[in-house]
C-alpha atoms as a PDB file:
ATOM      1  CA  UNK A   1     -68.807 -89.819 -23.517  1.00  0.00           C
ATOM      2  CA  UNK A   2     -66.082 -89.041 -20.663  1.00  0.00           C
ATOM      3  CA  UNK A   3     -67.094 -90.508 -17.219  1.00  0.00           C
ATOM      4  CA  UNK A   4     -65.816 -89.383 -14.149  1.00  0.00           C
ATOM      5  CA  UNK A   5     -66.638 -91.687 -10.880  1.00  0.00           C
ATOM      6  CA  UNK A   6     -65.972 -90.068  -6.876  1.00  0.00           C
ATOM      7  CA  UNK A   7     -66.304 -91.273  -3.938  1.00  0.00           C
ATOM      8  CA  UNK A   8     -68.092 -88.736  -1.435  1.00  0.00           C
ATOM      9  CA  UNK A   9     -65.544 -87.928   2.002  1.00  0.00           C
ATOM     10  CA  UNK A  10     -66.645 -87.511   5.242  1.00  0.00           C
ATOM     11  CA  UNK A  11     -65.628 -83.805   4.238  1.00  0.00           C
ATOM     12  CA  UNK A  12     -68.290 -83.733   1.353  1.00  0.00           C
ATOM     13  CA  UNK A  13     -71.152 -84.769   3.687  1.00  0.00           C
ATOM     14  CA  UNK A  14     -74.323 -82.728   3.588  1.00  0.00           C
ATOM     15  CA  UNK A  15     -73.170 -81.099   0.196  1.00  0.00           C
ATOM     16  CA  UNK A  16     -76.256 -80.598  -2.552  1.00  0.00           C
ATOM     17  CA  UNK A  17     -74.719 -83.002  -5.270  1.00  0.00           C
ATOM     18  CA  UNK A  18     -75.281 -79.908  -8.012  1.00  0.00           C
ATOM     19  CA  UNK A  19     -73.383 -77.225  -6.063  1.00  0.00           C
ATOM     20  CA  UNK A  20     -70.804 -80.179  -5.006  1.00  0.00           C
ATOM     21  CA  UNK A  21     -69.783 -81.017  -9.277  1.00  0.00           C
ATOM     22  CA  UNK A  22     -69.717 -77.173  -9.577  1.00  0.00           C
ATOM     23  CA  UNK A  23     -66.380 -77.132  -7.147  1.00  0.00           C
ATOM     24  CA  UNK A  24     -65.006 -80.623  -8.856  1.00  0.00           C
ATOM     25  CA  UNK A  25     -61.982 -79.109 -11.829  1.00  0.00           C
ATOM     26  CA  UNK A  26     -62.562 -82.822 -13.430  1.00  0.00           C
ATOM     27  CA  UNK A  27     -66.370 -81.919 -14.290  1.00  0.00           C
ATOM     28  CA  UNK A  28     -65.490 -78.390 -15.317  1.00  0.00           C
ATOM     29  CA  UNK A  29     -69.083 -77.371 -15.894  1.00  0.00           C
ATOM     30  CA  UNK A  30     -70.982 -74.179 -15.360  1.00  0.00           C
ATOM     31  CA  UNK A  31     -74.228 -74.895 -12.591  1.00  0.00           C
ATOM     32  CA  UNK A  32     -76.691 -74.533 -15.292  1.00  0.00           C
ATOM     33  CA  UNK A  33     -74.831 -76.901 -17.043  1.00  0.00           C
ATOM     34  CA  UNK A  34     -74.526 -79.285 -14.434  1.00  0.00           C
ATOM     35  CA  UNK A  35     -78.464 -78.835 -13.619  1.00  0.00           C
ATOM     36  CA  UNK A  36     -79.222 -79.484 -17.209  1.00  0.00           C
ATOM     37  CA  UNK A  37     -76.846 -82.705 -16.522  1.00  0.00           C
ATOM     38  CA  UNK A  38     -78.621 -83.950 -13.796  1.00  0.00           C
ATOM     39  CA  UNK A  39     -82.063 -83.750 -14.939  1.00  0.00           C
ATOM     40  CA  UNK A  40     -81.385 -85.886 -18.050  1.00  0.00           C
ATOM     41  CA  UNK A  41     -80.309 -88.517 -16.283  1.00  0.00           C
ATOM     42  CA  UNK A  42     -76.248 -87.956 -16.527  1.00  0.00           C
ATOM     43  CA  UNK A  43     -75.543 -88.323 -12.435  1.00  0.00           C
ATOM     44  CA  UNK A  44     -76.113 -91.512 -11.081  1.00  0.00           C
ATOM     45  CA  UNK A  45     -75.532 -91.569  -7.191  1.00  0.00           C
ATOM     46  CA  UNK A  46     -74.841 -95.498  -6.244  1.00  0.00           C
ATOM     47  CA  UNK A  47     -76.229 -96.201  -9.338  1.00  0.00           C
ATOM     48  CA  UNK A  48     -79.384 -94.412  -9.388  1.00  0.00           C
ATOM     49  CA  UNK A  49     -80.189 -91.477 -11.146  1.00  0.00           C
ATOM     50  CA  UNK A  50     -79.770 -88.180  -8.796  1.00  0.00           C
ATOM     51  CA  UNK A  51     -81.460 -85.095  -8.237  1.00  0.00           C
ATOM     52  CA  UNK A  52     -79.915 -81.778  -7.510  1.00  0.00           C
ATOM     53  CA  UNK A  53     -81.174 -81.608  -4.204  1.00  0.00           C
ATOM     54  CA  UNK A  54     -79.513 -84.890  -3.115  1.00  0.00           C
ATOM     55  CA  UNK A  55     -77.240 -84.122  -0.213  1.00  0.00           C
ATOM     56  CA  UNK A  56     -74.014 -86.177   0.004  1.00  0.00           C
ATOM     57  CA  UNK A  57     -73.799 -88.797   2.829  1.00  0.00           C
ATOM     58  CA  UNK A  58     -69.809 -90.144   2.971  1.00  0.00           C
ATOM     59  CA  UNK A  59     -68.828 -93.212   0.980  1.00  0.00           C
ATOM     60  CA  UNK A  60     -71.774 -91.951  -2.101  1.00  0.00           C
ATOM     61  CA  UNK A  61     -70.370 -93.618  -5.418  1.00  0.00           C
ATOM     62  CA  UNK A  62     -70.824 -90.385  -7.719  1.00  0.00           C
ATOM     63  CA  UNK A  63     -70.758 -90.954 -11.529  1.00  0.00           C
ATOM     64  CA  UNK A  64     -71.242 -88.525 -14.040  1.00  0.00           C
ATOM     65  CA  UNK A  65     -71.254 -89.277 -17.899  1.00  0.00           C
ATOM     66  CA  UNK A  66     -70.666 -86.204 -19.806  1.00  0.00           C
ATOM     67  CA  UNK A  67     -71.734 -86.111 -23.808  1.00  0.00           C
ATOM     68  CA  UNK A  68     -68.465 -85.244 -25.952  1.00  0.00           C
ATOM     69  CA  UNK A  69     -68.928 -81.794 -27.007  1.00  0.00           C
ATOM     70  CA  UNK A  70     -70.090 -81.319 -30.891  1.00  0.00           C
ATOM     71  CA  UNK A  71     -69.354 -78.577 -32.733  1.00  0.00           C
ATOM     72  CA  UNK A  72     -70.720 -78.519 -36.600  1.00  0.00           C
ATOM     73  CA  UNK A  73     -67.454 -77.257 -37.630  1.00  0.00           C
ATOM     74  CA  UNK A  74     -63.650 -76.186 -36.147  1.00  0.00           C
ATOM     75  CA  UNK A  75     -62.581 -74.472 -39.037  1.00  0.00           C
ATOM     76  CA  UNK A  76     -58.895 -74.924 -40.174  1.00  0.00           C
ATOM     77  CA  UNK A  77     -57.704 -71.012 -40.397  1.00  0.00           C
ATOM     78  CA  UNK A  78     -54.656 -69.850 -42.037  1.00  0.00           C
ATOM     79  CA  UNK A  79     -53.264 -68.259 -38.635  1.00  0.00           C
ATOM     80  CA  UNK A  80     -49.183 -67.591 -38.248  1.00  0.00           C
ATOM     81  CA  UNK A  81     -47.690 -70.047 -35.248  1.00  0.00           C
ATOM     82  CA  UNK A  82     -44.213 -70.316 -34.350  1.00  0.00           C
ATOM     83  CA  UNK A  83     -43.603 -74.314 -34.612  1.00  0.00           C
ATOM     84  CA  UNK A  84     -39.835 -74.446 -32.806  1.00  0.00           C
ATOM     85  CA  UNK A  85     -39.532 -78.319 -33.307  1.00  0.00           C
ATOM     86  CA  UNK A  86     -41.612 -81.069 -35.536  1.00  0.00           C
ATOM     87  CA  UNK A  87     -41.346 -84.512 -36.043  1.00  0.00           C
ATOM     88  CA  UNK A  88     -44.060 -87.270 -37.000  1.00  0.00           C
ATOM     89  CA  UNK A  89     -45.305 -87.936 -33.710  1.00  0.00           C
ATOM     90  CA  UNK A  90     -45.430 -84.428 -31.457  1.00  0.00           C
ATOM     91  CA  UNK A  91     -44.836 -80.442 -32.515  1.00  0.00           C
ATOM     92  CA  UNK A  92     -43.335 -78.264 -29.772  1.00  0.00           C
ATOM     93  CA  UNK A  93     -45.486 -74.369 -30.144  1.00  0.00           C
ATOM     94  CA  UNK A  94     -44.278 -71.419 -28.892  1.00  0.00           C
ATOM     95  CA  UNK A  95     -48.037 -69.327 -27.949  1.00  0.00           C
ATOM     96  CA  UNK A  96     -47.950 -65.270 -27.996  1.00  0.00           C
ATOM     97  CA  UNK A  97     -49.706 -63.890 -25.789  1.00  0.00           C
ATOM     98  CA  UNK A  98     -53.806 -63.161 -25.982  1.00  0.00           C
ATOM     99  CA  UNK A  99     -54.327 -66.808 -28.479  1.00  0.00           C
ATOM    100  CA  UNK A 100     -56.944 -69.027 -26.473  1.00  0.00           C
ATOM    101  CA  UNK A 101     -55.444 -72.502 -27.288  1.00  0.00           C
ATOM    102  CA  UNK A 102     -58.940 -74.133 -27.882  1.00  0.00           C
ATOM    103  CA  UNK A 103     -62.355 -72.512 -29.382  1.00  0.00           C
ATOM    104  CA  UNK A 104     -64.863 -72.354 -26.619  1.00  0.00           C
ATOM    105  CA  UNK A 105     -68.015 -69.673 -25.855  1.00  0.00           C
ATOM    106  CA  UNK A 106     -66.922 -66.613 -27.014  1.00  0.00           C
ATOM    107  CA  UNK A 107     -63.992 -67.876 -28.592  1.00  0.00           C
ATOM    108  CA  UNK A 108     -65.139 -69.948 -31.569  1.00  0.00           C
ATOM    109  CA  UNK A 109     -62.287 -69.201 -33.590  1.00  0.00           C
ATOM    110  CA  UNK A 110     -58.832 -67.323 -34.298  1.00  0.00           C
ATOM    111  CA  UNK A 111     -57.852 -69.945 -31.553  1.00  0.00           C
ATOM    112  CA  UNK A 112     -54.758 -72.284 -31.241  1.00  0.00           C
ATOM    113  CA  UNK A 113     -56.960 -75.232 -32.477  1.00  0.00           C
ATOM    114  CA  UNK A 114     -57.592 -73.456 -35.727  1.00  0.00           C
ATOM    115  CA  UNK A 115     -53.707 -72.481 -36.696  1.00  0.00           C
ATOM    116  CA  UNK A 116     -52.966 -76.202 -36.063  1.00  0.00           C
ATOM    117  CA  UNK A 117     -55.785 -78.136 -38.052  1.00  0.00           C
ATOM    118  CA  UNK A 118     -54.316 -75.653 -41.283  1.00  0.00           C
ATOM    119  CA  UNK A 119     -50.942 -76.315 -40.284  1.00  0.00           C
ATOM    120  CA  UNK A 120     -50.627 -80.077 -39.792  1.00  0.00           C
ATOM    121  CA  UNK A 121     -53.550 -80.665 -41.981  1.00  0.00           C
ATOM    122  CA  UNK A 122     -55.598 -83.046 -39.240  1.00  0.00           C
ATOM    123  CA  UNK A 123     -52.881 -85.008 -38.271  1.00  0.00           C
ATOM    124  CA  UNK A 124     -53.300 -84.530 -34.853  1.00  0.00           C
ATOM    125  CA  UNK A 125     -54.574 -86.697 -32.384  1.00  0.00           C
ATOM    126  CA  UNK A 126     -58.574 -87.306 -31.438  1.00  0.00           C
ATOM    127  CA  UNK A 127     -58.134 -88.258 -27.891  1.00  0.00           C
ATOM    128  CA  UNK A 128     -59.427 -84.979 -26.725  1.00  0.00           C
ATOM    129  CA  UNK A 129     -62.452 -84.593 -29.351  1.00  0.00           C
ATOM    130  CA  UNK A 130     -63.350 -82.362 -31.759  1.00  0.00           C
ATOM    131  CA  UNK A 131     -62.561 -78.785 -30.440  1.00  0.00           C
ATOM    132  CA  UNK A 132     -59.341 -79.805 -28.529  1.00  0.00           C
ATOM    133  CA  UNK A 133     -57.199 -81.941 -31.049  1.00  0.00           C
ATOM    134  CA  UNK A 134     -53.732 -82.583 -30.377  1.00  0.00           C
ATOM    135  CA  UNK A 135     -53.808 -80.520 -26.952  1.00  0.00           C
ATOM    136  CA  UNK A 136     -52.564 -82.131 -24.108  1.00  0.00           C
ATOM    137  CA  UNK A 137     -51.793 -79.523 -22.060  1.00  0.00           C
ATOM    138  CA  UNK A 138     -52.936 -75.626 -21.563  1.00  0.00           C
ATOM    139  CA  UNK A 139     -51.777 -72.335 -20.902  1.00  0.00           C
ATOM    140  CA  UNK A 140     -53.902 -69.165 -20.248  1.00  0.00           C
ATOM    141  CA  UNK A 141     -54.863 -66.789 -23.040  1.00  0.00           C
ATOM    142  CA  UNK A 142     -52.296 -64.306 -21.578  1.00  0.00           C
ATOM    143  CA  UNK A 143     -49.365 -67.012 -20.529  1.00  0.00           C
ATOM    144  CA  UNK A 144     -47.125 -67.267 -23.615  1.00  0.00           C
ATOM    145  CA  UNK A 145     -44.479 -69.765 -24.415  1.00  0.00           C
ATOM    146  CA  UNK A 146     -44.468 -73.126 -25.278  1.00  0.00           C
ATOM    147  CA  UNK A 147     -46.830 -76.126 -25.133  1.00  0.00           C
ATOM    148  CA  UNK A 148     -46.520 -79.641 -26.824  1.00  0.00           C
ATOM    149  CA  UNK A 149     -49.146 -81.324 -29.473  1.00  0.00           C
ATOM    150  CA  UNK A 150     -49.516 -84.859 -29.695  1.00  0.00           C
ATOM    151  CA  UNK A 151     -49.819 -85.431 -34.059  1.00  0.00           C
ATOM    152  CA  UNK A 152     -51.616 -89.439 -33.327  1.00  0.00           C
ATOM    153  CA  UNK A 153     -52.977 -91.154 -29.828  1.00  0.00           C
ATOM    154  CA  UNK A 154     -50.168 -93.033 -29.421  1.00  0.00           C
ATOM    155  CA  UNK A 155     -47.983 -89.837 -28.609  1.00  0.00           C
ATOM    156  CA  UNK A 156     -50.735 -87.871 -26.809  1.00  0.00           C
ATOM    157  CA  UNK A 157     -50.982 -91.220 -23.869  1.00  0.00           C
ATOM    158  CA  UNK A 158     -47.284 -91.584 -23.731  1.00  0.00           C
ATOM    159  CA  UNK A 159     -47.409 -87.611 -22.861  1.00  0.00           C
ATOM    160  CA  UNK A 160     -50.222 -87.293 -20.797  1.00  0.00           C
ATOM    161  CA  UNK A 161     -48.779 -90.594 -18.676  1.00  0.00           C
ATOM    162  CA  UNK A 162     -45.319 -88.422 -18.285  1.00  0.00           C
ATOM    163  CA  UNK A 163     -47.068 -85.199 -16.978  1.00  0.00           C
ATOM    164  CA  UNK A 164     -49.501 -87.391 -14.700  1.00  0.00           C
ATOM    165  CA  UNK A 165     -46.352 -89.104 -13.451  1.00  0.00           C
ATOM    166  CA  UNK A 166     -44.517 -85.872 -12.781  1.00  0.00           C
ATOM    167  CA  UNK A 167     -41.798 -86.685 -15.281  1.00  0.00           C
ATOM    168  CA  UNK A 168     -42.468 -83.709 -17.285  1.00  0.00           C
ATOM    169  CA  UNK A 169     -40.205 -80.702 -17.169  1.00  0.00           C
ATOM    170  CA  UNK A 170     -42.258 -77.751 -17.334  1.00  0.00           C
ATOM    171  CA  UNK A 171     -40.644 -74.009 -16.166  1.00  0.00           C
ATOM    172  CA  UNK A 172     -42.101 -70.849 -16.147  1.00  0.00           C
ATOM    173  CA  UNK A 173     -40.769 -67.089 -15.732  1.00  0.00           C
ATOM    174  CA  UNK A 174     -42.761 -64.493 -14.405  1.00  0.00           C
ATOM    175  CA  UNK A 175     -42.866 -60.774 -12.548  1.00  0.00           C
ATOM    176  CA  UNK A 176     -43.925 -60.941  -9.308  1.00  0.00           C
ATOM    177  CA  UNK A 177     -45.294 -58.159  -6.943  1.00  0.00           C
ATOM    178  CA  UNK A 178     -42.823 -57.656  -3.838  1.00  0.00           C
ATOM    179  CA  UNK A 179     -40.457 -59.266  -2.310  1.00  0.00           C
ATOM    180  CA  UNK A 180     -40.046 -63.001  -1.284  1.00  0.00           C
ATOM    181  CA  UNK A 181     -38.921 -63.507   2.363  1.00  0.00           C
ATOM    182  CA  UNK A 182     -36.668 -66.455   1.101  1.00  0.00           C
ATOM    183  CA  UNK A 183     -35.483 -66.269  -2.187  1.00  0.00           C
ATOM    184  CA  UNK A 184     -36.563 -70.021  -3.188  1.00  0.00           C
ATOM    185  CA  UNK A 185     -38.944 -72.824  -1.905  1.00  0.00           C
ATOM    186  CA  UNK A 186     -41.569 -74.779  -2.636  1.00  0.00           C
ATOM    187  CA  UNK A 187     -45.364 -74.045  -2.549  1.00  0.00           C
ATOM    188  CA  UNK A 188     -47.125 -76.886  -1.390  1.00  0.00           C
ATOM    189  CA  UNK A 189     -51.029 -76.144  -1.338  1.00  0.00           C
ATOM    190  CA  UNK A 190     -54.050 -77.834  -2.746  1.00  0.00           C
ATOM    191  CA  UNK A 191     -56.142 -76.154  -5.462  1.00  0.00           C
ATOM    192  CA  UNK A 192     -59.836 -76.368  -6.083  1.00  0.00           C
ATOM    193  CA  UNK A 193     -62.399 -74.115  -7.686  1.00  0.00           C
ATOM    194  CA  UNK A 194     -63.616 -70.934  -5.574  1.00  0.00           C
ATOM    195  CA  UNK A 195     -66.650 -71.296  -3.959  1.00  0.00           C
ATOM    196  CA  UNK A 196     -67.373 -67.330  -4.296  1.00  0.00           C
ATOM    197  CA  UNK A 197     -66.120 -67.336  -8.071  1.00  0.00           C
ATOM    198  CA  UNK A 198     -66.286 -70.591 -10.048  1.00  0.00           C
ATOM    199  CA  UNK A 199     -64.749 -69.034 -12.605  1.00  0.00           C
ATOM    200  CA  UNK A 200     -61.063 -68.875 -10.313  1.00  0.00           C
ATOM    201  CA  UNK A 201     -59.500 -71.157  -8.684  1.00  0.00           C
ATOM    202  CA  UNK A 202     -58.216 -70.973  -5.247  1.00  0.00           C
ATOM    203  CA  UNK A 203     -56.275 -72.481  -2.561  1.00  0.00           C
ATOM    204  CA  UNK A 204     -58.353 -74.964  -0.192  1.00  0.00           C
ATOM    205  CA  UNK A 205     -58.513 -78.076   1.597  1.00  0.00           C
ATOM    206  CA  UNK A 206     -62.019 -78.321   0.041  1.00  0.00           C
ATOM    207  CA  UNK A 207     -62.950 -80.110  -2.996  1.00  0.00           C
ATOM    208  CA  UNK A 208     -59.250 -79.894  -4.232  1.00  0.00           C
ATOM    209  CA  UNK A 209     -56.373 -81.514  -5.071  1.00  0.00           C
ATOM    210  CA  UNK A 210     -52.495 -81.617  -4.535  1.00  0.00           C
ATOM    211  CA  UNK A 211     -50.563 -78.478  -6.337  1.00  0.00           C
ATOM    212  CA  UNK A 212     -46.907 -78.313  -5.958  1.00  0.00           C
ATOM    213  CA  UNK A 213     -44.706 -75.412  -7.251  1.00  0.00           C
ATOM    214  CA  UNK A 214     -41.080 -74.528  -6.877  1.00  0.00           C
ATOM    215  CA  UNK A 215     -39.687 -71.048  -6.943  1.00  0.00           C
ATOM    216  CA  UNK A 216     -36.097 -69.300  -7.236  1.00  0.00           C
ATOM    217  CA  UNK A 217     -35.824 -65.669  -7.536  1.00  0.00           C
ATOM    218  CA  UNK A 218     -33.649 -64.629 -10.402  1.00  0.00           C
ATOM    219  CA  UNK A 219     -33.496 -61.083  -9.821  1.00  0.00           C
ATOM    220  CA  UNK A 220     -35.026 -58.021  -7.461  1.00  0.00           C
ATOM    221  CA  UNK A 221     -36.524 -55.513  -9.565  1.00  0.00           C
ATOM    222  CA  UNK A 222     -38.041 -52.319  -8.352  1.00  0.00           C
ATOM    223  CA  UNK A 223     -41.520 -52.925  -6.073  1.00  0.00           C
ATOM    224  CA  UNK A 224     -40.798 -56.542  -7.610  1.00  0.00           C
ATOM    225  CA  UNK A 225     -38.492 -59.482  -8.871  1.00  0.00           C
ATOM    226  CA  UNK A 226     -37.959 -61.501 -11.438  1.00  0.00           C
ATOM    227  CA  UNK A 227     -38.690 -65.322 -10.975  1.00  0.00           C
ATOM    228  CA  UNK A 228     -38.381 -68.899 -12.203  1.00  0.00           C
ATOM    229  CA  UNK A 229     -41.207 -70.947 -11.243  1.00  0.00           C
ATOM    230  CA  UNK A 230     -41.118 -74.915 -11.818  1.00  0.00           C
ATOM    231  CA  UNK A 231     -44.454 -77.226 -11.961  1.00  0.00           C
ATOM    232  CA  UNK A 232     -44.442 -80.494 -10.251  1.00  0.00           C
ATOM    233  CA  UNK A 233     -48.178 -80.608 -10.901  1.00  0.00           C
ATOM    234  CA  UNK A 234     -50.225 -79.040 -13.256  1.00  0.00           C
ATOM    235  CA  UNK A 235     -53.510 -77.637 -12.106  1.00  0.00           C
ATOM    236  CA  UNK A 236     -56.097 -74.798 -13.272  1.00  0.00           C
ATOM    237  CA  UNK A 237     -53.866 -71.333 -13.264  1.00  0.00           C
ATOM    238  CA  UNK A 238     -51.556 -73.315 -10.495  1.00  0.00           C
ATOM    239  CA  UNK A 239     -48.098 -70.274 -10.671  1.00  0.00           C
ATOM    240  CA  UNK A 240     -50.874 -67.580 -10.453  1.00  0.00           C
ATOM    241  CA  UNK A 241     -52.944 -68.786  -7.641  1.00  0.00           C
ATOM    242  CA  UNK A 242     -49.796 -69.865  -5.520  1.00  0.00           C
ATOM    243  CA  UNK A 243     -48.186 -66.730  -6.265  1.00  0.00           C
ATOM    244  CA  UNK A 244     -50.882 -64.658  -5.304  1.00  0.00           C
ATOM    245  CA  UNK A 245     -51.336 -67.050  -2.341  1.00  0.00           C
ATOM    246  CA  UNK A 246     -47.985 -66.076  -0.743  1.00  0.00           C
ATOM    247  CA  UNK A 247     -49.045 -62.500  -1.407  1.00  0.00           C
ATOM    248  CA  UNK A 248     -47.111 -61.914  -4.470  1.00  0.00           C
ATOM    249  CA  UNK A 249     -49.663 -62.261  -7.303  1.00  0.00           C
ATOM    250  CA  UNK A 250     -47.906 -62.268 -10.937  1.00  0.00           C
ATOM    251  CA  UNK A 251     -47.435 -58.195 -12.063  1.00  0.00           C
ATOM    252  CA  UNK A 252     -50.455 -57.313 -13.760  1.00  0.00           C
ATOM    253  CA  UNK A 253     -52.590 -60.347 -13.272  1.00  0.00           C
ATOM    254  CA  UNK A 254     -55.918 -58.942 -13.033  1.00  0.00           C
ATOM    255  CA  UNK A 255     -57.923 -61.771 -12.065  1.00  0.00           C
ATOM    256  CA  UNK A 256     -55.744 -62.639  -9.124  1.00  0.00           C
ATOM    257  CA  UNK A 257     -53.774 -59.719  -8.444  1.00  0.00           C
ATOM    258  CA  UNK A 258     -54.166 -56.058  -9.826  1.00  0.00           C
ATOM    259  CA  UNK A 259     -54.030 -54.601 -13.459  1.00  0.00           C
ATOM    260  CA  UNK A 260     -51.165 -52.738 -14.396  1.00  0.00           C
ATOM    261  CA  UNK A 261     -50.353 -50.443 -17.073  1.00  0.00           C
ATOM    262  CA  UNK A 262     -49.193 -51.267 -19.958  1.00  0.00           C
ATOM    263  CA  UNK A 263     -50.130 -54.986 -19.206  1.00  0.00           C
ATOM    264  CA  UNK A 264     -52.703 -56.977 -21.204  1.00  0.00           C
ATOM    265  CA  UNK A 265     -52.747 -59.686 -18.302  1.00  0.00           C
ATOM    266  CA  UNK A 266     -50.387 -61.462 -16.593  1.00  0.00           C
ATOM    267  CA  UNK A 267     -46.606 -61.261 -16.958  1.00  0.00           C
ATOM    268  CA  UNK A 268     -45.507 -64.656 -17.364  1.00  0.00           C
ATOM    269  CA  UNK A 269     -44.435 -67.437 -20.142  1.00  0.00           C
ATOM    270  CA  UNK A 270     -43.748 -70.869 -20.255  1.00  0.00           C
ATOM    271  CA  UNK A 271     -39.784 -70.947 -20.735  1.00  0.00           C
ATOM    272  CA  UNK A 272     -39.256 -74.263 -20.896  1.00  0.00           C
ATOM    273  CA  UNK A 273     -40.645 -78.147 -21.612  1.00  0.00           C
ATOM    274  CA  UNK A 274     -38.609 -81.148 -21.157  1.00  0.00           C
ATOM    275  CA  UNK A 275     -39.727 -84.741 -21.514  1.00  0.00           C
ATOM    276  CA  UNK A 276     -38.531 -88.650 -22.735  1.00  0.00           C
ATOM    277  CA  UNK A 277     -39.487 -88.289 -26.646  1.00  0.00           C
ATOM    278  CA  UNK A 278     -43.126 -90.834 -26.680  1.00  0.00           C
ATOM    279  CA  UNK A 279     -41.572 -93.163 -29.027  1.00  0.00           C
ATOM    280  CA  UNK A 280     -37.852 -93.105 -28.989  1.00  0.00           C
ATOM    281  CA  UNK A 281     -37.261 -92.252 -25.218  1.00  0.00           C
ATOM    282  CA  UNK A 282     -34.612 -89.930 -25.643  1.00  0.00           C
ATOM    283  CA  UNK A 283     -34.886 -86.846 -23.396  1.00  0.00           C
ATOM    284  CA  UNK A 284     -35.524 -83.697 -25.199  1.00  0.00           C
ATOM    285  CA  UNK A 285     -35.615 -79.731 -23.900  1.00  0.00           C
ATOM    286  CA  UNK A 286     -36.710 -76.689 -25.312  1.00  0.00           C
ATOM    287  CA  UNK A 287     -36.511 -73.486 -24.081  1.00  0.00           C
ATOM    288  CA  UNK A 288     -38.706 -70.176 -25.635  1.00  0.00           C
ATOM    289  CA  UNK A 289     -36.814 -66.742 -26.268  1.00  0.00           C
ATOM    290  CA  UNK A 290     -38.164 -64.230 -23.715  1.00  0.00           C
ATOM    291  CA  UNK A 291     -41.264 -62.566 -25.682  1.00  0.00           C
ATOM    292  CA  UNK A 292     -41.354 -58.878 -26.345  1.00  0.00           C
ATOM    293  CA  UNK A 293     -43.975 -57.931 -24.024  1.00  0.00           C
ATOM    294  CA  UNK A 294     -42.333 -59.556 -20.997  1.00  0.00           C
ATOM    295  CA  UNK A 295     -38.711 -57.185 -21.603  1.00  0.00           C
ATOM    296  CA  UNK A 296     -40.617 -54.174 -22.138  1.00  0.00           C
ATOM    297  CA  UNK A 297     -41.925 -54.789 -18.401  1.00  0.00           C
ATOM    298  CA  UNK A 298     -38.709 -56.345 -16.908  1.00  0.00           C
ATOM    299  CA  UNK A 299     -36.360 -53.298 -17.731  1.00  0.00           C
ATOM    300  CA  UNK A 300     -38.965 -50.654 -16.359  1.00  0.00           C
ATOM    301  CA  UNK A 301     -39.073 -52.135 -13.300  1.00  0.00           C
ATOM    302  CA  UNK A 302     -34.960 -52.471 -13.708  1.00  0.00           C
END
C-alpha cells in the first residue's frame, strides 16, 4: 500500500476532493480511478472516510492509501539493452528511443522492465513493486539516453535520497525551436498537472511543485539551436514543459510543441548521470554517445 498524506492550503479551498487528487503528480491517477478510490473507502479527510463531493476547507488532513498494483505476470523478455556500466549494486542503461521504461495500459510488454528482469535475472530491487523493479528514475518513451537501476533496496534509497537531495547530476541535450534571448539561465517555475489535459503537465502556481532547470546554448542552428539542459529537480516531462514555456518547445515534440518531419517525438536524450556510488561513495559520471536519430536532425538544421 503507498500512502500519501496533504495538508489542504488556503489556495485549495472550495476544491471537490476528486477533481483536487486528479491535479496532485504524487497520486498519479486517472478520475475514474480516483472515484473508484474514494468510494471504497481509500480517502480519509481528517480521518474520516470522504466523498467526492467533499469540498476542501484549508488545513483538511488528506490521506489516500493506494493498493500496490498487481499484475499476474511481468514477463522476463529476451530484449537487446545497451548496459554501459554494471556492478553488484546499480547498472547504468543507455534507452533508444520509442522503449516505455515500465509496462503500463497499452504497454504490457516489450518495455524496459522486461529487458531487465531477463538480463539481471530478478536481481533488482522491489522497492517500487512488481511492474517497476529496479527503476528509480524515468525518461519519456521518446527521450533516449541513460537512466540508473538500483540491483537491491539498499542501492535504490541511497539513490533516490541523492536525487531528492539534488545531489544527482543529471544533463540533457536537446533541439530547440528558435532562438533564446540569452544564451543561458535558469528556469525557475513550478509544475503541476494541466487542468485542461491531465494527461500534460504544465506550468502553475496551482497544485504544483518547485521545477528548476538550467540551460546553455551550445550552438544556433537554422530556425533553431542546439542546447544543454541541466535538472536540479526532476518532475513529470520538466525540459519539455519549461522549454515550451519560454516559447521554445523541444523540435518535434508533439505533445508540447509541433510535430516535425522526420521526427518520431521529441528531440532530446539524457547525455549524462553523475552521482556518489550508494555504497562506496566515490563519485562516478557517465556520459551517452549522441544517438543516431538526434545527428540526422542536428546537421539538417546545420
Amino acid at each position: 500500500m503507498n500512502r500519501y498524506s496533504f495538508i489542504a492550503e488556503p489556495s485549495d479551498s472550495a476544491q471537490r476532493i476528486d477533481k483536487w487528487l486528479a491535479s496532485q503528480d504524487e497520486v498519479d491517477l486517472t478520475r475514474t480511478a480516483i472515484t473508484k478510490l474514494i468510494e471504497s473507502g481509500g480517502v480519509l479527510i481528517n480521518g474520516e472516510p470522504a466523498k467526492k463531493s467533499r469540498l476542501l476547507v484549508t488545513g483538511d488532513e488528506i490521506t489516500v492509501g493506494i493498493p500496490e498494483p498487481t499484475v499476474l505476470e511481468v514477463r522476463p523478455q529476451d530484449i537487446p539493452i545497451d548496459v554501459i556500466y554494471e556492478d553488484d549494486d546499480l547498472a547504468i542503461i543507455n534507452k533508444p528511443q520509442g522503449m516505455v521504461v515500465h509496462p503500463a495500459p497499452g504497454n504490457p510488454d516489450g518495455t524496459l522492465v522486461n529487458a531487465l528482469m531477463y538480463r539481471f535475472e530478478g536481481r533488482l530491487s522491489g522497492i517500487n513493486g512488481v511492474i517497476r523493479p529496479g527503476i528509480v528514475h524515468r525518461i519519456d518513451k521518446n527521450t533516449a539516453g541513460l537512466l540508473v537501476v538500483a540491483k537491491n533496496d539498499f542501492s535504490h534509497r541511497a539513490l533516490a535520497a541523492l536525487i531528492k537531495d539534488h545531489d544527482f547530476t543529471r544533463e540533457y541535450e536537446a533541439i530547440c525551436e528558435g532562438h533564446f534571448k540569452e544564451p543561458s539561465g535558469t528556469v525557475n517555475a513550478p509544475i503541476g498537472r494541466d487542468p485542461r489535459d491531465r494527461k500534460k503537465m504544465c506550468v502553475t502556481p496551482h497544485n504544483s511543485r518547485e521545477a528548476i532547470t538550467h540551460y546553455e546554448v551550445i550552438e544556433e542552428l537554422r530556425g533553431a539551436q542546439y542546447v544543454r539542459f541541466r535538472l536540479e529537480t526532476g518532475r513529470t516531462h520538466q525540459i519539455r514543459v519549461h522549454a515550451a514555456y519560454m516559447g521554445h518547445p523541444v523540435w518535434g515534440d508533439d505533445v508540447y510543441g509541433h510535430p516535425k518531419s522526420g521526427c518520431k517525438g521529441q528531440t532530446l536524450y539524457a547525455k549524462k548521470l553523475g552521482f556518489k556510488h550508494p555504497r562506496t561513495g566515490e563519485y562516478m559520471e557517465f556520459e551517452a554517445p549522441t544517438p543516431d536519430f538526434f545527428l540526422r536532425i542536428l546537421t539538417s538544421l546545420r
